[in-house]
N, C-alpha and C. Protein backbone atom coordinates (compact mmCIF):
# COMPACT_ATOMS: atom_id res chain seq x y z
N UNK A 1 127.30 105.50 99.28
CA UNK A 1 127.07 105.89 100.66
C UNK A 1 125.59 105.80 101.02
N UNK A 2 124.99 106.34 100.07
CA UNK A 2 123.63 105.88 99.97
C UNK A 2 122.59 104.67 100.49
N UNK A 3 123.35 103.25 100.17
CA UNK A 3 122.67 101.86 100.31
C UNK A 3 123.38 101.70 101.98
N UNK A 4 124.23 102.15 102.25
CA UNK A 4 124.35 101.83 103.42
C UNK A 4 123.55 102.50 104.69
N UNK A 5 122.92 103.97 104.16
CA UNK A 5 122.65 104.77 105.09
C UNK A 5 120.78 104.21 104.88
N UNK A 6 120.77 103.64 103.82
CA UNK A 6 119.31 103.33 103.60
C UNK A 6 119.17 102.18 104.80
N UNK A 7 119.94 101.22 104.77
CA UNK A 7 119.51 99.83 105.31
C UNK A 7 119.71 100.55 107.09
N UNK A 8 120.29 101.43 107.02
CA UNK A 8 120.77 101.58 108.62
C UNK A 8 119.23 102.47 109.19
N UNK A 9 118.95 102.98 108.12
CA UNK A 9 117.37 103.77 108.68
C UNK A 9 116.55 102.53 108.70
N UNK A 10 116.75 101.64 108.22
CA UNK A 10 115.19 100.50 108.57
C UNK A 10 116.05 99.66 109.71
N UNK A 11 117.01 99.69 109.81
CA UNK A 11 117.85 99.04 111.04
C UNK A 11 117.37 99.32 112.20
N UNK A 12 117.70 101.07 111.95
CA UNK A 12 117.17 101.96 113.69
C UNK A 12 115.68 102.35 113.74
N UNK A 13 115.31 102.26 112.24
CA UNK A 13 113.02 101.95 112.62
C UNK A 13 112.82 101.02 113.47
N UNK A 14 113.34 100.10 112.88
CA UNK A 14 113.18 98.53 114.06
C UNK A 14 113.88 98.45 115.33
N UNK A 15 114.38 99.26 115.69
CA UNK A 15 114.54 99.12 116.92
C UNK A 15 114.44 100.41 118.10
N UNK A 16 114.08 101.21 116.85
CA UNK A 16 112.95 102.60 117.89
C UNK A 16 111.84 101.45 118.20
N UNK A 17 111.40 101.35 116.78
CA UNK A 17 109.36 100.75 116.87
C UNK A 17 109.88 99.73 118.56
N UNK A 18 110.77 98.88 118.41
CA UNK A 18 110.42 98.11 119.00
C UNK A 18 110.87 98.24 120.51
N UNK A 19 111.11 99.68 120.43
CA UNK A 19 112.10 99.80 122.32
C UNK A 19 111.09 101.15 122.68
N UNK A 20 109.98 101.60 122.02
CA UNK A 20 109.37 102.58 122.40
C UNK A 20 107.64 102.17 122.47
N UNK A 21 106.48 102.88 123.12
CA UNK A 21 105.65 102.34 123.47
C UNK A 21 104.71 102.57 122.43
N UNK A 22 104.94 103.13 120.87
CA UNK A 22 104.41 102.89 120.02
C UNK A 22 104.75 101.54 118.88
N UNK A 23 105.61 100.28 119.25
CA UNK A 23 105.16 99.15 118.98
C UNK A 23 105.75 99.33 117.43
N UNK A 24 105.61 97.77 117.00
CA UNK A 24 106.14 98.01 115.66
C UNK A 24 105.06 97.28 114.99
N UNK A 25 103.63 97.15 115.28
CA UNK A 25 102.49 96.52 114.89
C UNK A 25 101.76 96.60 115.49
N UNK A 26 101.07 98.00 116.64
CA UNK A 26 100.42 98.52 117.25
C UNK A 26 99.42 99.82 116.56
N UNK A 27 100.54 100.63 115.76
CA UNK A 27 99.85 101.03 114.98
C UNK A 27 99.96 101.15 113.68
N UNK A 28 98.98 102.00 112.56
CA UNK A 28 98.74 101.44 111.09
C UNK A 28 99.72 102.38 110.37
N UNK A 29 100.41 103.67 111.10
CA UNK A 29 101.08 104.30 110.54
C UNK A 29 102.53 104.10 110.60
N UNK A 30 102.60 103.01 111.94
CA UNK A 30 104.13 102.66 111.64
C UNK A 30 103.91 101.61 111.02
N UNK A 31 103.52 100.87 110.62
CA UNK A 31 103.38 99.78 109.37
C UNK A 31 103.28 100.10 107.98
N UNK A 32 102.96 101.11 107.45
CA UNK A 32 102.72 102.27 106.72
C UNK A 32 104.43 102.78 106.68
N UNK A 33 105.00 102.85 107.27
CA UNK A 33 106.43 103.71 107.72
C UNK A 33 107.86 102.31 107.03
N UNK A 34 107.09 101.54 107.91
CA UNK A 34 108.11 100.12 107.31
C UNK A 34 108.13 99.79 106.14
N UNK A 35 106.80 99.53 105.61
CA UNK A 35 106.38 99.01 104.39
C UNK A 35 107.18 99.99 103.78
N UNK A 36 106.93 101.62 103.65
CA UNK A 36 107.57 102.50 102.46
C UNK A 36 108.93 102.13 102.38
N UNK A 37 110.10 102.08 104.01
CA UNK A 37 110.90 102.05 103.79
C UNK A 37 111.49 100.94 102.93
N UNK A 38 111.21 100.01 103.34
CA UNK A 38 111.47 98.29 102.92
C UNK A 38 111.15 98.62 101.26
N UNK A 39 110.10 99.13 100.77
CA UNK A 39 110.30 99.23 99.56
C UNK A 39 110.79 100.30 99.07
N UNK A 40 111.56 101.41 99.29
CA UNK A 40 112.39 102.41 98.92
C UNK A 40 113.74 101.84 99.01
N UNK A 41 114.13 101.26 100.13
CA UNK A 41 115.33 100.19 99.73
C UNK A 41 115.43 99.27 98.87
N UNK A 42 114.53 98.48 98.23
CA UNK A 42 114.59 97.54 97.55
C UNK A 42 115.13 98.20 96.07
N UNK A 43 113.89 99.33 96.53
CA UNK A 43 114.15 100.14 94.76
C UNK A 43 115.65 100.74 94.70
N UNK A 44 115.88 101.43 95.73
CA UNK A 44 117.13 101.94 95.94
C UNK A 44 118.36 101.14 95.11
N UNK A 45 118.33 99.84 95.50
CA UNK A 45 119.18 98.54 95.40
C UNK A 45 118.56 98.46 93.67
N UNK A 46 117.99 98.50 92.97
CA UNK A 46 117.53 98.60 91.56
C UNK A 46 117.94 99.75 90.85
N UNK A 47 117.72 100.70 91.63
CA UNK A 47 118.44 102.24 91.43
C UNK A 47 119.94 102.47 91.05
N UNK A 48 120.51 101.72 91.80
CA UNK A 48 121.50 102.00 91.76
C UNK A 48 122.16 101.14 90.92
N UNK A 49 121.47 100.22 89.92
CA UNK A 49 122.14 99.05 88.22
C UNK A 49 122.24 100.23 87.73
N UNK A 50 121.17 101.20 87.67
CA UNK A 50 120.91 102.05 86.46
C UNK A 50 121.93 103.01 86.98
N UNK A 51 122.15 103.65 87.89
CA UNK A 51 123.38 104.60 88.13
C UNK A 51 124.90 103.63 87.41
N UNK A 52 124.69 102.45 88.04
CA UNK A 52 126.54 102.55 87.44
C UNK A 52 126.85 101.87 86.09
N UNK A 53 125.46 101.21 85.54
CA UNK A 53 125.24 101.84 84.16
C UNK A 53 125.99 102.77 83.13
N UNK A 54 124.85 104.14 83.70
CA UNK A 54 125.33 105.56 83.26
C UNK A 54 126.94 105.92 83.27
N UNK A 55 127.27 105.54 85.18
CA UNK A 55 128.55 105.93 85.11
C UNK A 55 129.86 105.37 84.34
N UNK A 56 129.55 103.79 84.27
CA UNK A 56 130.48 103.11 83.27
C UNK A 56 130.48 103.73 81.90
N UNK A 57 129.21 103.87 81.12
CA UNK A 57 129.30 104.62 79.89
C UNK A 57 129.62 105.70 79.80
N UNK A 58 129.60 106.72 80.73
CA UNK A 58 130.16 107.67 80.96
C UNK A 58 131.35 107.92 80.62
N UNK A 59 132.21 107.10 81.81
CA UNK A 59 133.40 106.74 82.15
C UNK A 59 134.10 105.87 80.46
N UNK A 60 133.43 105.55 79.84
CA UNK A 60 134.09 104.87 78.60
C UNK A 60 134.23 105.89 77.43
N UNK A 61 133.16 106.75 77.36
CA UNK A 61 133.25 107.04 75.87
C UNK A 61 132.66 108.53 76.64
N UNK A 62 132.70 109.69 75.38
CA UNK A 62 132.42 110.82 75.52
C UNK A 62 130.84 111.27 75.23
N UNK A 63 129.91 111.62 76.27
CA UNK A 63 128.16 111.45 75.99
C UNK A 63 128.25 113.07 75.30
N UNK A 64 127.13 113.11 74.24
CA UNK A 64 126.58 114.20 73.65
C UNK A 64 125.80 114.22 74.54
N UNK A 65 124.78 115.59 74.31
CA UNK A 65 123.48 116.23 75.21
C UNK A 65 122.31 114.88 75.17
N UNK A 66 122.34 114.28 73.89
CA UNK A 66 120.98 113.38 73.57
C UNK A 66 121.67 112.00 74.23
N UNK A 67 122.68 111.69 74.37
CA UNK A 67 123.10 110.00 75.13
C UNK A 67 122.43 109.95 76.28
N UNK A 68 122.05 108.37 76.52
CA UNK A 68 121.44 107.87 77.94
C UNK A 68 120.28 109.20 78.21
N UNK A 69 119.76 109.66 77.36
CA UNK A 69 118.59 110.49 77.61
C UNK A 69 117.32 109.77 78.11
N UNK A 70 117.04 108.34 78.33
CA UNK A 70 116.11 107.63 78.94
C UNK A 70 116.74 107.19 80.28
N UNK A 71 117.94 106.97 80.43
CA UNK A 71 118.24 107.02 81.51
C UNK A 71 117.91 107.86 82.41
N UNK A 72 118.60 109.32 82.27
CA UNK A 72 118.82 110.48 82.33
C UNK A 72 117.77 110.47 82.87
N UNK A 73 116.41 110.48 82.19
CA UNK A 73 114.87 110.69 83.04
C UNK A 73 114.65 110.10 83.90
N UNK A 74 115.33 108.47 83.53
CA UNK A 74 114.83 107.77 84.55
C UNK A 74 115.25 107.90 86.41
N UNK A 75 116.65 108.43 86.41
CA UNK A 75 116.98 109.14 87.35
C UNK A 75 116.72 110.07 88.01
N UNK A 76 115.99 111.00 87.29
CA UNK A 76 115.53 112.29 87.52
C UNK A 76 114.34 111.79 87.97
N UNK A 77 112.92 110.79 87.47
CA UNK A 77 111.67 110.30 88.44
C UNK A 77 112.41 109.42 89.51
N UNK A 78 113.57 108.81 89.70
CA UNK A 78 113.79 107.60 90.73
C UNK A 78 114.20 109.07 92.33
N UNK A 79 114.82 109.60 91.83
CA UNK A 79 115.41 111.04 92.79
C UNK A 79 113.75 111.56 92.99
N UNK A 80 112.70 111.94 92.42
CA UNK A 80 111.74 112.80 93.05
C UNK A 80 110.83 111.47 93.45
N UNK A 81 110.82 110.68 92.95
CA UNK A 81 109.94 109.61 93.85
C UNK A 81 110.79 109.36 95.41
N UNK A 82 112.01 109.29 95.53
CA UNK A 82 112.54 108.96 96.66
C UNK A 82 112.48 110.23 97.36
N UNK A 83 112.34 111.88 97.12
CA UNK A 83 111.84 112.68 97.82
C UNK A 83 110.33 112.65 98.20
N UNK A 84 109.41 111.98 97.48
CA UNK A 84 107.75 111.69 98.10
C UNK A 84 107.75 110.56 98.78
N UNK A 85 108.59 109.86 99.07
CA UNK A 85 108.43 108.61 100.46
C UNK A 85 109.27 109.45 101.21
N UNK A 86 110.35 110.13 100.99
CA UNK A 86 110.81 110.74 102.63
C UNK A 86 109.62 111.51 103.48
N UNK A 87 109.51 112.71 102.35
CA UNK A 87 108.71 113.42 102.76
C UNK A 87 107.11 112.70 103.65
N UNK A 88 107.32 111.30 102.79
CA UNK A 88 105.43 111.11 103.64
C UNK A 88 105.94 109.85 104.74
N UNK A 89 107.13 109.32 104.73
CA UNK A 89 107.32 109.06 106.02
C UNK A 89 107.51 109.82 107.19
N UNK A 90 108.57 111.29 107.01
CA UNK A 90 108.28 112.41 107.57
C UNK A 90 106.87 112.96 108.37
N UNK A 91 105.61 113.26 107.27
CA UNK A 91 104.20 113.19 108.10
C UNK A 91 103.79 112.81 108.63
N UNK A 92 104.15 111.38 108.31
CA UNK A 92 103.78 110.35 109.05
C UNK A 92 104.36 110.03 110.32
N UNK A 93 105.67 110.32 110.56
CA UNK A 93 106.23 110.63 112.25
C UNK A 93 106.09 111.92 113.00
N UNK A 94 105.67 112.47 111.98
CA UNK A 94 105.10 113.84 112.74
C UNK A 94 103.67 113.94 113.15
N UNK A 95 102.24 113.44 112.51
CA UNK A 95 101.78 113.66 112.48
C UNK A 95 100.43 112.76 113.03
N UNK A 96 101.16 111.66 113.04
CA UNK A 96 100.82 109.85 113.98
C UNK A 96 99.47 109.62 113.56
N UNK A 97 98.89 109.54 112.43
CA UNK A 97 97.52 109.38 112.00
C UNK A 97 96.85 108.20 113.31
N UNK A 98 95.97 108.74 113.67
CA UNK A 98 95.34 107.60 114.55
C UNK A 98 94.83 106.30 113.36
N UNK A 99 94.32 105.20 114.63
CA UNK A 99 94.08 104.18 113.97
C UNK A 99 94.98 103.17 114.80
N UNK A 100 94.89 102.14 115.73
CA UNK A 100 95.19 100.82 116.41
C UNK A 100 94.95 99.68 114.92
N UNK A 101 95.97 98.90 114.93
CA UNK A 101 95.23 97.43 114.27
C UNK A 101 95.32 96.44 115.54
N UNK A 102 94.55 95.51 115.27
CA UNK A 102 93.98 94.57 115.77
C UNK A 102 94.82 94.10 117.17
N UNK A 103 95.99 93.88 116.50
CA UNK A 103 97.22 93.76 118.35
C UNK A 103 96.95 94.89 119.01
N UNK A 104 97.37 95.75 118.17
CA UNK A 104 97.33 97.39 119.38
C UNK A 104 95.85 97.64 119.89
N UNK A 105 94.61 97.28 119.48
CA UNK A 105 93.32 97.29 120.22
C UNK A 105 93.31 96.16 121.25
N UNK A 106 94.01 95.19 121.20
CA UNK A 106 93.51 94.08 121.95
C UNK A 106 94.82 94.38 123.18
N UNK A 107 96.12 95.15 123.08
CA UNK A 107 96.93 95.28 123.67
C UNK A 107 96.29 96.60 124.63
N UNK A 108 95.86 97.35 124.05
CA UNK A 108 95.28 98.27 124.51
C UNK A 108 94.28 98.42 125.51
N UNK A 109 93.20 97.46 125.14
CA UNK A 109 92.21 96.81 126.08
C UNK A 109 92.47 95.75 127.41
N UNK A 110 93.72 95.56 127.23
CA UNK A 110 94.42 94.07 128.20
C UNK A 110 95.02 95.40 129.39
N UNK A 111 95.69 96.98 128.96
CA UNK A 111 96.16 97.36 129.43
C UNK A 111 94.92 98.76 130.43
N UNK A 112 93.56 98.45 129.77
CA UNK A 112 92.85 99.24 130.30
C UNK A 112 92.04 98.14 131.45
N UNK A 113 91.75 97.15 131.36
CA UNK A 113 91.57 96.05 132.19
C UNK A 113 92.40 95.91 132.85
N UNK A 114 93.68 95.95 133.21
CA UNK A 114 94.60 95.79 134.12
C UNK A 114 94.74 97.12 134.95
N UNK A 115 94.76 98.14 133.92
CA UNK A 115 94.61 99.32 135.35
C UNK A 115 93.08 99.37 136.03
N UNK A 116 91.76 98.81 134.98
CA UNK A 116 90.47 98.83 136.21
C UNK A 116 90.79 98.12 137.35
N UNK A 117 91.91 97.12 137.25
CA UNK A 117 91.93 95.79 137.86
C UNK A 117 93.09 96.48 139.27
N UNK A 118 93.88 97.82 138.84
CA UNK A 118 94.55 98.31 139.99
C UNK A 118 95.85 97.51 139.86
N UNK A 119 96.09 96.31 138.63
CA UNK A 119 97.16 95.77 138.45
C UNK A 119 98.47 96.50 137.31
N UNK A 120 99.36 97.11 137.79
CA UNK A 120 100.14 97.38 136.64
C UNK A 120 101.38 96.70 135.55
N UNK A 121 100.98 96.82 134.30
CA UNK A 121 101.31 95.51 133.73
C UNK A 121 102.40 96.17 132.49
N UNK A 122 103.35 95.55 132.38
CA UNK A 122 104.57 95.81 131.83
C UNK A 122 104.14 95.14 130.22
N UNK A 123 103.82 96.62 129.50
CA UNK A 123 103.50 95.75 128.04
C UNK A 123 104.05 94.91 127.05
N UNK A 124 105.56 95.39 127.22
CA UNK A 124 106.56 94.88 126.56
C UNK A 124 106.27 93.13 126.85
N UNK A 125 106.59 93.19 127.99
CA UNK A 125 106.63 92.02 128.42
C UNK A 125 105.19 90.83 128.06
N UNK A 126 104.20 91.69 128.31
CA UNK A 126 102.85 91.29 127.76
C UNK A 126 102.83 90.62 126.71
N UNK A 127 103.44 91.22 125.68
CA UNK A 127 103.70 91.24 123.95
C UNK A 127 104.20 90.11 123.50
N UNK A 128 105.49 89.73 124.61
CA UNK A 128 106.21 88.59 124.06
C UNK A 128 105.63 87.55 124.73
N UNK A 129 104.73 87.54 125.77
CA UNK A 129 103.98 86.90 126.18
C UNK A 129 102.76 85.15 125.09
């Protein structure tokens, strides 16, 4: 249930970022936001050899306390690493670290020149421009 609910959160990132007026390459913290996700899925999708792994051996034979004990860990860091990217994508939509890159300054400046100019200018549209 997992891999599906993963790909559907970078599904609906991309199409908040891109239907709201913080941009999906405007600023450094939603790029920052993508990047984690895109690679928390990837790992996710790696994550989950080693789960059905476990569960097949599981499922075959009867584990003592010491079986798949490297596994075992390895699950236990893959689970708290995937709680420190929620959590700092979390801050990171809460907390919107400033910082424009280079589109979002130059988008920014096109849109402060257009209101000196008394012209009002539809950014979206600008963008795909």
């Amino acid at each position: 249930m997992i891999v599906p609910l993963a790909f559907a959160s970078l599904l609906t990132g991309l199409v908040q970022s891109l239907g709201t007026t913080w941009g999906l390459s405007r600023h450094y913290w939603v790029l920052a936001k993508l990047a984690l996700t895109v690679v928390a899925t990837l790992l996710l999708l790696l994550h989950m050899q080693v789960v059905d792994h476990v569960a097949d051996t599981a499922a075959r034979t009867s584990l003592s306390g010491g079986d798949l004990g490297g596994m075992r860990d390895q699950l236990v860091f893959d689970a708290a690493a995937a709680v420190v990217v929620l959590l700092t994508n979390t801050a990171l939509s809460i907390y919107k670290p400033r910082g424009l890159t280079r589109y979002g300054w130059r988008m920014q400046q096109a849109q402060r020149a257009n209101r000196a100019d008394g012209v009002a200018v539809d950014t979206a549209a600008a963008a795909q421009a």
